[in-house]
PDB file of N, CA and C in Angstrom:
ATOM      1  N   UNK A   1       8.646  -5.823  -4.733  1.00  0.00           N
ATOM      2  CA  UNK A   1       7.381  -6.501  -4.598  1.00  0.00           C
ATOM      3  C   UNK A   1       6.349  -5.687  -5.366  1.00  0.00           C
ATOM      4  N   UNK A   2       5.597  -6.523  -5.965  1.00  0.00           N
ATOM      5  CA  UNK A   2       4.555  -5.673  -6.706  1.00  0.00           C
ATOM      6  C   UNK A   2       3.306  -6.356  -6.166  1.00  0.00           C
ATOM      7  N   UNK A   3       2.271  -4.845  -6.018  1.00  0.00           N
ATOM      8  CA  UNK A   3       0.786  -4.982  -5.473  1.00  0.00           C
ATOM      9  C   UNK A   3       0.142  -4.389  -6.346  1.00  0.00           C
ATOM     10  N   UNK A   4      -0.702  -5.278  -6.942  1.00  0.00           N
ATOM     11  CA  UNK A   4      -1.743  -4.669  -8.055  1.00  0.00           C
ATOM     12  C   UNK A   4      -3.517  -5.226  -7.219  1.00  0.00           C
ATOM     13  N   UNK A   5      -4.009  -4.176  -7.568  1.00  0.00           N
ATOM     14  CA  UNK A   5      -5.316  -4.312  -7.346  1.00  0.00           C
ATOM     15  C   UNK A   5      -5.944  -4.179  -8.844  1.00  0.00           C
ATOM     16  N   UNK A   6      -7.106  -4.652  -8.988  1.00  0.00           N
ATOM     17  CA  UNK A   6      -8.434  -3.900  -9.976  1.00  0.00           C
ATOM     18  C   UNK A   6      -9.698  -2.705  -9.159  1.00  0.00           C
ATOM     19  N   UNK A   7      -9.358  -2.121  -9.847  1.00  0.00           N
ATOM     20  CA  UNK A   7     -10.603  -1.070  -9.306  1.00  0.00           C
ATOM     21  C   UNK A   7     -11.629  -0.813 -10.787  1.00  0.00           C
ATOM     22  N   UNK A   8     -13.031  -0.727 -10.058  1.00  0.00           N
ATOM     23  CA  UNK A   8     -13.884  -0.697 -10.989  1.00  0.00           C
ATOM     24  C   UNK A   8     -14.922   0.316 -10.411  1.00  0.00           C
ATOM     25  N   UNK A   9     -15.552   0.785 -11.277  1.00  0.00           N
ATOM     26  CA  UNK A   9     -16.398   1.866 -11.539  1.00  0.00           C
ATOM     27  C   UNK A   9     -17.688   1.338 -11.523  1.00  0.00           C
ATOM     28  N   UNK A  10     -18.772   0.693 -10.430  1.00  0.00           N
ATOM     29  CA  UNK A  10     -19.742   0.153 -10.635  1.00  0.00           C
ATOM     30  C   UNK A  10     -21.150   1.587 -10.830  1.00  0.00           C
ATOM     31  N   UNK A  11     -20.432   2.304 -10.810  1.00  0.00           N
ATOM     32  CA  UNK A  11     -21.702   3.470 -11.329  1.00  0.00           C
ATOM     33  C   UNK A  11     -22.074   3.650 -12.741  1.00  0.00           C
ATOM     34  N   UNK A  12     -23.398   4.319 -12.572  1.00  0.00           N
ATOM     35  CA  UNK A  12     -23.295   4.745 -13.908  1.00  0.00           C
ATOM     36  C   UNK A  12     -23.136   6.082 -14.260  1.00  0.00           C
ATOM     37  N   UNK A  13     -21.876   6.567 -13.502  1.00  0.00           N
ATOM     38  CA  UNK A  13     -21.399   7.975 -13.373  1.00  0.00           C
ATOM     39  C   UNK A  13     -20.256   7.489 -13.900  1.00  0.00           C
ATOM     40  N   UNK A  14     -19.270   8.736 -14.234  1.00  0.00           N
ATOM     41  CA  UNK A  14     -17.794   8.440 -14.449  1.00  0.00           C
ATOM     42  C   UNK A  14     -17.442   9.446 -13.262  1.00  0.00           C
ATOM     43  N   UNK A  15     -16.423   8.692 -12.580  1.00  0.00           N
ATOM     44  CA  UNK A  15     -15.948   9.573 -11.438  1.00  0.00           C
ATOM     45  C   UNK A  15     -14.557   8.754 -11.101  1.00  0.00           C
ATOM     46  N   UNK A  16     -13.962   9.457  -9.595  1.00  0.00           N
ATOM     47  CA  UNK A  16     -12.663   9.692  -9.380  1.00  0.00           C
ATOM     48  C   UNK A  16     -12.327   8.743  -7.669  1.00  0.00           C
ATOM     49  N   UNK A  17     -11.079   7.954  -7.777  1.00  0.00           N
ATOM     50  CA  UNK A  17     -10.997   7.128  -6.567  1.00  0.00           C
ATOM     51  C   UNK A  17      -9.440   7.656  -6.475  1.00  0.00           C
ATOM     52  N   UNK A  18      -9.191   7.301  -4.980  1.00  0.00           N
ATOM     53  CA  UNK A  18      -8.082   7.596  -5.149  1.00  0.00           C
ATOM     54  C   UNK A  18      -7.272   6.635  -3.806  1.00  0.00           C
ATOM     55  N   UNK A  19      -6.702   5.677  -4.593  1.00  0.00           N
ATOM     56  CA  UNK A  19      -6.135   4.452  -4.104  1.00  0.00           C
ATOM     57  C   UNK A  19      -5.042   4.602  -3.527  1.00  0.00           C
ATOM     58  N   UNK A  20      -5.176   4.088  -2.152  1.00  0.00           N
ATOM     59  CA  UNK A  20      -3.821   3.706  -0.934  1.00  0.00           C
ATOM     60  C   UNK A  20      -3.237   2.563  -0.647  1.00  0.00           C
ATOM     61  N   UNK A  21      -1.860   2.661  -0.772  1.00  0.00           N
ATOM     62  CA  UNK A  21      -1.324   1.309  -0.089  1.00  0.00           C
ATOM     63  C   UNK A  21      -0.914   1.876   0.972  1.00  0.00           C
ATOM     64  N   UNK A  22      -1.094   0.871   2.014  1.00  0.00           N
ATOM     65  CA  UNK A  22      -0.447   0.730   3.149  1.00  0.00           C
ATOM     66  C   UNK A  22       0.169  -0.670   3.332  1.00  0.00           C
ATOM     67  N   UNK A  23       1.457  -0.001   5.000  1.00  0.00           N
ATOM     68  CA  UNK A  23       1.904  -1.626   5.094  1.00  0.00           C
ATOM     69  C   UNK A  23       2.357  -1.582   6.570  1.00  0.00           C
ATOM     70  N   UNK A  24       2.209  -2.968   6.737  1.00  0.00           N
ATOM     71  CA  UNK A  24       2.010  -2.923   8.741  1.00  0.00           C
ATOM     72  C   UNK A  24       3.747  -3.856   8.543  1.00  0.00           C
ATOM     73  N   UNK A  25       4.804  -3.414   9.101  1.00  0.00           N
ATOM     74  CA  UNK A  25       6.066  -4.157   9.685  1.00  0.00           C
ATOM     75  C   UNK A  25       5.428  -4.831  10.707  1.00  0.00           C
ATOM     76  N   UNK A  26       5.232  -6.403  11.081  1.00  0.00           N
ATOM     77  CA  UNK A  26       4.586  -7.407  12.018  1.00  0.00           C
ATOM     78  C   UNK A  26       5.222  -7.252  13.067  1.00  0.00           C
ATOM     79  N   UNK A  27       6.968  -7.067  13.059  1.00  0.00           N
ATOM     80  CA  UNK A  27       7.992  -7.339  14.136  1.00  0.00           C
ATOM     81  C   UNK A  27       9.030  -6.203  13.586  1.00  0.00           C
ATOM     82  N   UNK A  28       9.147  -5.192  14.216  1.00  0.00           N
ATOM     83  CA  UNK A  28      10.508  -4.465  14.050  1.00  0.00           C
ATOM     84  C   UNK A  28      11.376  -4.348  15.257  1.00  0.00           C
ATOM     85  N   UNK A  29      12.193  -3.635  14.827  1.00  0.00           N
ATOM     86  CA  UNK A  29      12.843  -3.280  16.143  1.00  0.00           C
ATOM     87  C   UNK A  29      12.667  -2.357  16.582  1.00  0.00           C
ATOM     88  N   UNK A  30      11.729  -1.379  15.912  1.00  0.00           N
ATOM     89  CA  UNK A  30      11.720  -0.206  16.476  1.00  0.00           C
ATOM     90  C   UNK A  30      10.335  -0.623  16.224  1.00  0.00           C
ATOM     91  N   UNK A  31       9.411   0.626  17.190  1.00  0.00           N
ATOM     92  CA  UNK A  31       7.620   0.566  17.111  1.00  0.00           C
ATOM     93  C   UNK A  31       7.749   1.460  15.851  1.00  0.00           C
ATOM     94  N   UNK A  32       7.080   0.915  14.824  1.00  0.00           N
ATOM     95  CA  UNK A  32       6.265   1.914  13.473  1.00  0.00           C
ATOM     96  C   UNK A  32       5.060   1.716  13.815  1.00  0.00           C
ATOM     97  N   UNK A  33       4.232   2.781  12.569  1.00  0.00           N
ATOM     98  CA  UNK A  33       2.969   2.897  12.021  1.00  0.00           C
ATOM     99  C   UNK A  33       2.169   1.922  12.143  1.00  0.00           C
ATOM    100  N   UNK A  34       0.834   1.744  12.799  1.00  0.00           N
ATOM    101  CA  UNK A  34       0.152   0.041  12.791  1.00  0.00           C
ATOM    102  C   UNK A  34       0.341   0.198  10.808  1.00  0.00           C
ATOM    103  N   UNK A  35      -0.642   1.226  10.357  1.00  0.00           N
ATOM    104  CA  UNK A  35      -0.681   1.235   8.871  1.00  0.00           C
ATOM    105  C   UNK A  35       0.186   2.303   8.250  1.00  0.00           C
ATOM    106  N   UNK A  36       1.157   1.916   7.658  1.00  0.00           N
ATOM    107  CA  UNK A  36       1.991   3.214   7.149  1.00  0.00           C
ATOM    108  C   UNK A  36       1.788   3.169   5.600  1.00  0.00           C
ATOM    109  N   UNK A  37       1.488   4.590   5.020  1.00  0.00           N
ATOM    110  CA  UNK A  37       1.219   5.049   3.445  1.00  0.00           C
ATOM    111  C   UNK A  37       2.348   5.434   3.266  1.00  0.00           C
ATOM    112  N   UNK A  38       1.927   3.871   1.889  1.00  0.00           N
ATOM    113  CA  UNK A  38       3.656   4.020   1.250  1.00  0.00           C
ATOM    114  C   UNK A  38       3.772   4.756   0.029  1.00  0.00           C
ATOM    115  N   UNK A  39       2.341   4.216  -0.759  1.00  0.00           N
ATOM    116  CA  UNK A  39       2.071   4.972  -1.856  1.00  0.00           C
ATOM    117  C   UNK A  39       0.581   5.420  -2.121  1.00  0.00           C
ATOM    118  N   UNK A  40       0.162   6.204  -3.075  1.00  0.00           N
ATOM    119  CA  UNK A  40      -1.478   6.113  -3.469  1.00  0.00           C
ATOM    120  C   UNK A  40      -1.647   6.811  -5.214  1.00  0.00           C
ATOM    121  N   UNK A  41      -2.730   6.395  -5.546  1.00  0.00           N
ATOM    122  CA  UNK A  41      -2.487   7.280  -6.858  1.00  0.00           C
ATOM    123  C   UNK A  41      -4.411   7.712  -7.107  1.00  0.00           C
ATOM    124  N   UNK A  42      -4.080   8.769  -7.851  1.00  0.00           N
ATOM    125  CA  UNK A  42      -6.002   9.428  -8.254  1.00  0.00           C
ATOM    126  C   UNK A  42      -6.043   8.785  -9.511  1.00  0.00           C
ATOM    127  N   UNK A  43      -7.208   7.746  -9.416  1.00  0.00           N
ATOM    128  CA  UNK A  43      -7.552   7.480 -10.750  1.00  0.00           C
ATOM    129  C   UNK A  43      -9.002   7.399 -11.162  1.00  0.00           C
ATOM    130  N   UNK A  44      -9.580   8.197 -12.551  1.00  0.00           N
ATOM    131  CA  UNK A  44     -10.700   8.609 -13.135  1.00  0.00           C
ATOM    132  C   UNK A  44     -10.856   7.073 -13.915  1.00  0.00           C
ATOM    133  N   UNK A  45     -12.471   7.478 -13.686  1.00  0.00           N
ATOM    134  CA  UNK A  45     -12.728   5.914 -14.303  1.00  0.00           C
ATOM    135  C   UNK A  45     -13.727   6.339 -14.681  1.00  0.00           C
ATOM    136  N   UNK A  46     -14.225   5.533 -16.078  1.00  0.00           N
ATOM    137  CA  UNK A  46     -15.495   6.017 -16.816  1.00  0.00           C
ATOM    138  C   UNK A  46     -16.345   5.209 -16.080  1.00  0.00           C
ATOM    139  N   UNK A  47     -17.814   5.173 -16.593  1.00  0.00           N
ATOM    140  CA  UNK A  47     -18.922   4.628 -15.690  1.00  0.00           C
ATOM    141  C   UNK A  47     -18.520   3.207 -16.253  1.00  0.00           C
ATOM    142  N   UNK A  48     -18.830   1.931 -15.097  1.00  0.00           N
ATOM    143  CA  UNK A  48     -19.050   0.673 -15.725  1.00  0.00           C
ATOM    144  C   UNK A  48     -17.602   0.283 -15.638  1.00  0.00           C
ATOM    145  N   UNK A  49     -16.148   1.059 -16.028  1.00  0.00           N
ATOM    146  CA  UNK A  49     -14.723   1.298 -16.364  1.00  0.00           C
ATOM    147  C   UNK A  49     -14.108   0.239 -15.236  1.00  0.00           C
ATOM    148  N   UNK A  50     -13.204  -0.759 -15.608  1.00  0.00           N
ATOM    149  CA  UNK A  50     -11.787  -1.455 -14.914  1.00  0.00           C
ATOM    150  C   UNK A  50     -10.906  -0.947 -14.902  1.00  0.00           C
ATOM    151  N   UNK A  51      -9.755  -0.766 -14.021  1.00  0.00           N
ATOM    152  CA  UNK A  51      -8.881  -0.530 -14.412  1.00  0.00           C
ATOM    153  C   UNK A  51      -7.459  -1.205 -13.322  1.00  0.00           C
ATOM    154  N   UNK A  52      -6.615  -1.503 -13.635  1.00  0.00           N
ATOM    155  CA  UNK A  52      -5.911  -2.412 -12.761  1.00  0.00           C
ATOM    156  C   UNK A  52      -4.306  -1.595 -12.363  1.00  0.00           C
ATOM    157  N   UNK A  53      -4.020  -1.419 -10.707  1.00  0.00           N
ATOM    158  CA  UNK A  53      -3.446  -0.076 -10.548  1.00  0.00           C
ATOM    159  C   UNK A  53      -2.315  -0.872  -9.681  1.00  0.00           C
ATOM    160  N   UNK A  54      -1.121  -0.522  -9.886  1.00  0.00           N
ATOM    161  CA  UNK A  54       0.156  -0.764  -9.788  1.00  0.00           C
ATOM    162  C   UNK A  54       0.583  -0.796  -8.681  1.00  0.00           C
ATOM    163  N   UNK A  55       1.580  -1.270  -7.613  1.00  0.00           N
ATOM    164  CA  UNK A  55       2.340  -0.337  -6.946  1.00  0.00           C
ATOM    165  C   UNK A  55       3.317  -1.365  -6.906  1.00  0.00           C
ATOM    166  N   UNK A  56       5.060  -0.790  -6.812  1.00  0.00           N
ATOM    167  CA  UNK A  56       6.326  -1.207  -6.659  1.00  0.00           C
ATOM    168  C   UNK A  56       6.610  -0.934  -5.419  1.00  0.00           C
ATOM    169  N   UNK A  57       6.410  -1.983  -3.951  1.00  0.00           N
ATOM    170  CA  UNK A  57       7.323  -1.510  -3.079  1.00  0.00           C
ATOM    171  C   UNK A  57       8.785  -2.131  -3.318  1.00  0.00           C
ATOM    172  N   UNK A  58       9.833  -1.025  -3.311  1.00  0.00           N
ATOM    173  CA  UNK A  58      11.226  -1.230  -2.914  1.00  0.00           C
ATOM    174  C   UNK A  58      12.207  -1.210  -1.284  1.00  0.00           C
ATOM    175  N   UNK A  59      12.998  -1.207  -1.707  1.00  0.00           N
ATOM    176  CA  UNK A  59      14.128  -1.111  -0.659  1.00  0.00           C
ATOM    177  C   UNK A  59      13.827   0.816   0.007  1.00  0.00           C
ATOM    178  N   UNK A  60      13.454   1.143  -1.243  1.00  0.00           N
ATOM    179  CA  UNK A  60      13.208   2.714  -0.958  1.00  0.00           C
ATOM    180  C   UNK A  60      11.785   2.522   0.095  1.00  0.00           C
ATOM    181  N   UNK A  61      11.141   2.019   0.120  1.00  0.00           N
ATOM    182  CA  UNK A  61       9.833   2.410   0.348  1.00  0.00           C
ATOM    183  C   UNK A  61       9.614   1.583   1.565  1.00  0.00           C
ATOM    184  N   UNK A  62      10.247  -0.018   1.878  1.00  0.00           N
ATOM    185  CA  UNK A  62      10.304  -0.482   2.594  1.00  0.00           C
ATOM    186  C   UNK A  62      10.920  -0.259   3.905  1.00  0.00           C
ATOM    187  N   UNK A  63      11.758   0.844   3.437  1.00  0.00           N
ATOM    188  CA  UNK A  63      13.092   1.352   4.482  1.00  0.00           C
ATOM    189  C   UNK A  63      12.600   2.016   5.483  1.00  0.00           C
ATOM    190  N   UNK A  64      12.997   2.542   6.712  1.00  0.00           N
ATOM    191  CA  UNK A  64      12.662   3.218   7.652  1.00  0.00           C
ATOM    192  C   UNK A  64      13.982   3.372   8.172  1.00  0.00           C
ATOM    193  N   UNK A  65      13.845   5.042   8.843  1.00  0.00           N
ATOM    194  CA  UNK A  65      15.210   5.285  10.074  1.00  0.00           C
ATOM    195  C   UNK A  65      15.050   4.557  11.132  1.00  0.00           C
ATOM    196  N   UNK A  66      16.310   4.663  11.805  1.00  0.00           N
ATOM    197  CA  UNK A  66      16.026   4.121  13.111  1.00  0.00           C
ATOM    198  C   UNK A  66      16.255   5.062  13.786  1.00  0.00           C
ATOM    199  N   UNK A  67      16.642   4.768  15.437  1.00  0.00           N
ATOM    200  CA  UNK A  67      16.528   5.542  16.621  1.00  0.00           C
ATOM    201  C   UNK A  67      18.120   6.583  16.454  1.00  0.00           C
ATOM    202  N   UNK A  68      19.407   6.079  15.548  1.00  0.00           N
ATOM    203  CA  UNK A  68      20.737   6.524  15.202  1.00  0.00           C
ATOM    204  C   UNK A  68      20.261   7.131  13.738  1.00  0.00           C
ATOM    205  N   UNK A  69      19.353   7.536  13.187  1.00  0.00           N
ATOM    206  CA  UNK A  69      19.337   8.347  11.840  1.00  0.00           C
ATOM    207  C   UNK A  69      20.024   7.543  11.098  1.00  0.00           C
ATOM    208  N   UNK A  70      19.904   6.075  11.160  1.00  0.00           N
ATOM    209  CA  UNK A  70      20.440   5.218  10.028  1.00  0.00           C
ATOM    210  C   UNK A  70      19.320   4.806   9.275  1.00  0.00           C
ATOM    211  N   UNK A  71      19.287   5.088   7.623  1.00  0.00           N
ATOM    212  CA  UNK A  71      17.875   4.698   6.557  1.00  0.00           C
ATOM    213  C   UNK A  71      18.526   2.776   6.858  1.00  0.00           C
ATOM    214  N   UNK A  72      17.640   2.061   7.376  1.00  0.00           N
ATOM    215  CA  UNK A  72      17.858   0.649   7.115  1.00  0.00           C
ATOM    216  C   UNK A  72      16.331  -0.366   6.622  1.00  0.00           C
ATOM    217  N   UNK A  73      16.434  -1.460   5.734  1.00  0.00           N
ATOM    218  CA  UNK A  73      15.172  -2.123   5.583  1.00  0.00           C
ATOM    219  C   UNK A  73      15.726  -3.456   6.155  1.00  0.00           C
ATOM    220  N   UNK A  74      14.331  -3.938   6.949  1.00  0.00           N
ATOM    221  CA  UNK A  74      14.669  -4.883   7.995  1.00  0.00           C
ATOM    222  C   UNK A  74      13.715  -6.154   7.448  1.00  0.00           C
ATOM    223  N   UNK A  75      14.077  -7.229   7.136  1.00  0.00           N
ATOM    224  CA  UNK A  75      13.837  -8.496   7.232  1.00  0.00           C
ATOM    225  C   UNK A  75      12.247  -9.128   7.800  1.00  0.00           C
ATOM    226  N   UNK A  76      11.368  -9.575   7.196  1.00  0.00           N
ATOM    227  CA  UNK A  76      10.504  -9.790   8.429  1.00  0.00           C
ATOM    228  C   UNK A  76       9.168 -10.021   7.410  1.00  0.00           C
ATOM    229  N   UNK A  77       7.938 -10.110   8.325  1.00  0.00           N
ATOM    230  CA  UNK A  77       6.650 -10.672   8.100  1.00  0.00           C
ATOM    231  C   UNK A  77       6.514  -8.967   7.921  1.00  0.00           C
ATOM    232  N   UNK A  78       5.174  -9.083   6.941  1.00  0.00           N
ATOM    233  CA  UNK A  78       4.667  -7.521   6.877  1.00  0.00           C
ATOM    234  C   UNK A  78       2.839  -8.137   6.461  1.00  0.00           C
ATOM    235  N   UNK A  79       2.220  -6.883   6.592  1.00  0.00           N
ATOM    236  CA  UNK A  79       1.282  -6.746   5.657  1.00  0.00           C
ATOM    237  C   UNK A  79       0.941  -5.354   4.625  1.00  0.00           C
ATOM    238  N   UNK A  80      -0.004  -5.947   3.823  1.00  0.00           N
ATOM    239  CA  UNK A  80      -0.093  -4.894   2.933  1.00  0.00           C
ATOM    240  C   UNK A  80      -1.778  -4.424   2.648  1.00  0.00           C
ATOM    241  N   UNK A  81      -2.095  -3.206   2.658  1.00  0.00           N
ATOM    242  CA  UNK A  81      -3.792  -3.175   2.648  1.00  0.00           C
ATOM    243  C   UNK A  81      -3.437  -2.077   1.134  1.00  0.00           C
ATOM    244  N   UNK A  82      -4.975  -1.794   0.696  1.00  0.00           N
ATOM    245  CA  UNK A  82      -4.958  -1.479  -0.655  1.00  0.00           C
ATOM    246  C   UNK A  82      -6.461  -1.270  -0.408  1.00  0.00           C
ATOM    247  N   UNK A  83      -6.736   0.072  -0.946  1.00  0.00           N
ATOM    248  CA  UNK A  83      -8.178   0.735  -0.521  1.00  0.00           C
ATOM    249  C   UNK A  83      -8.056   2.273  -0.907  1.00  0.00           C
ATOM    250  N   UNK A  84      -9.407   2.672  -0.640  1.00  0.00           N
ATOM    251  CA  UNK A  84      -9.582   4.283  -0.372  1.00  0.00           C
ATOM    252  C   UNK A  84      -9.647   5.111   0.622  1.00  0.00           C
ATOM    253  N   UNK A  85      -8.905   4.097   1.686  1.00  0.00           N
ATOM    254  CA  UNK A  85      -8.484   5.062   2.636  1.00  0.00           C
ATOM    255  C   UNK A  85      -7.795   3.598   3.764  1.00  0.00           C
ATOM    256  N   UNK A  86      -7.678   4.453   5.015  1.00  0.00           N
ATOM    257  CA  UNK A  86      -6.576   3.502   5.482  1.00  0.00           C
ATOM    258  C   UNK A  86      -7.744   2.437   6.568  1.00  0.00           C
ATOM    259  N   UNK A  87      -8.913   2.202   6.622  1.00  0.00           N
ATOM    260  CA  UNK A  87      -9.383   1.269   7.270  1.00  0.00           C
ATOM    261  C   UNK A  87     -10.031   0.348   6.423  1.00  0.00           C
ATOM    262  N   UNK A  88      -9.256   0.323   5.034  1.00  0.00           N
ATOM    263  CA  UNK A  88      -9.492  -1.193   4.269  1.00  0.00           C
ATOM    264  C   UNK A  88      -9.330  -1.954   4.813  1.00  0.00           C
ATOM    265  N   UNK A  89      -9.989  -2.657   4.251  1.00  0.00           N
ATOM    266  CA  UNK A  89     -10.343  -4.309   4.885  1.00  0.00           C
ATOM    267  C   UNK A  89      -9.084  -5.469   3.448  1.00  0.00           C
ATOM    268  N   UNK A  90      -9.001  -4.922   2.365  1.00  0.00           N
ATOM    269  CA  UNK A  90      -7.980  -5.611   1.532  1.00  0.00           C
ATOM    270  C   UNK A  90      -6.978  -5.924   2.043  1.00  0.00           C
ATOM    271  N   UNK A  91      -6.602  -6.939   2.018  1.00  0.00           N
ATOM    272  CA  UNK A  91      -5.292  -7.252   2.682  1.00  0.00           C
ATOM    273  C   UNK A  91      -5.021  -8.679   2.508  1.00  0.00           C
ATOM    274  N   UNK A  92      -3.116  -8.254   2.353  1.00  0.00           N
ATOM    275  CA  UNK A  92      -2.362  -9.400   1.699  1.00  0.00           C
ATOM    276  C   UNK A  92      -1.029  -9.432   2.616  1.00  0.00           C
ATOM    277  N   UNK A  93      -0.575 -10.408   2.963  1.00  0.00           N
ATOM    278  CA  UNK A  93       1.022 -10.863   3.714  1.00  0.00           C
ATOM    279  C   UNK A  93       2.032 -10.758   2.779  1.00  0.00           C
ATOM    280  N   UNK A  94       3.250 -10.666   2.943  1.00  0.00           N
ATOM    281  CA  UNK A  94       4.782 -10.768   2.599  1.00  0.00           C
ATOM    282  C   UNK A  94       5.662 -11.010   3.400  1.00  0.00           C
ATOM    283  N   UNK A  95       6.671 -12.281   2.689  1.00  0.00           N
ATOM    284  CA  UNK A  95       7.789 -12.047   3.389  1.00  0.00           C
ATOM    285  C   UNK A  95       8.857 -11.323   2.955  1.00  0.00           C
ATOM    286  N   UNK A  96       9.554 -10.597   4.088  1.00  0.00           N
ATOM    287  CA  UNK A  96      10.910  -9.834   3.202  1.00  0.00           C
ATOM    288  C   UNK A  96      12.119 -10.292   3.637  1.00  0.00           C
ATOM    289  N   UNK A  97      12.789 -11.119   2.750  1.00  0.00           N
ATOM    290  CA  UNK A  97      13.896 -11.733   3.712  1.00  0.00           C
ATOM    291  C   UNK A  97      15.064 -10.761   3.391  1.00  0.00           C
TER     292      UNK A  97
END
């Protein structure tokens, strides 16, 4: 699954953000993270500057242990937030079948 945001530089500074994904499992079988950081990256932006920032969740990233130390990715409704920190308000659904 790919999550791209745009981030922009509405100053007239050049300065530095540094972007989080998170992702809420709706229904597991086990209790996770309400928001779990899957990925984030630091990115410099000139003043005024766009720039449009990536993320690949996989099977890797989607995965979680369970309660037997088995790595498994489980099926299901999720969400996904995308921000500068973890009480963004961005937010998008997936299904993972």
């Amino acid at each position: 699954i790919k999550v791209s945001v745009n981030l922009k530089n509405t100053s007239s500074i050049d300065g530095k953000e540094v972007v989080q994904l998170y992702i809420r499992d709706l229904v597991g079988s086990i209790t996770r993270p309400v928001r779990e950081l899957k990925g984030f990256e630091l990115v410099e932006l000139k003043a005024g500057e766009t720039k449009k920032i990536n993320f690949i969740l996989d099977n890797e990233t989607l995965g979680f242990y369970n309660n037997e130390g088995k790595y498994i990715v489980e099926s299901g409704d999720f969400k996904v937030f995308v921000g500068g920190s973890s009480i963004t308000t961005l937010e998008a659904d997936f299904m993972l079948n």
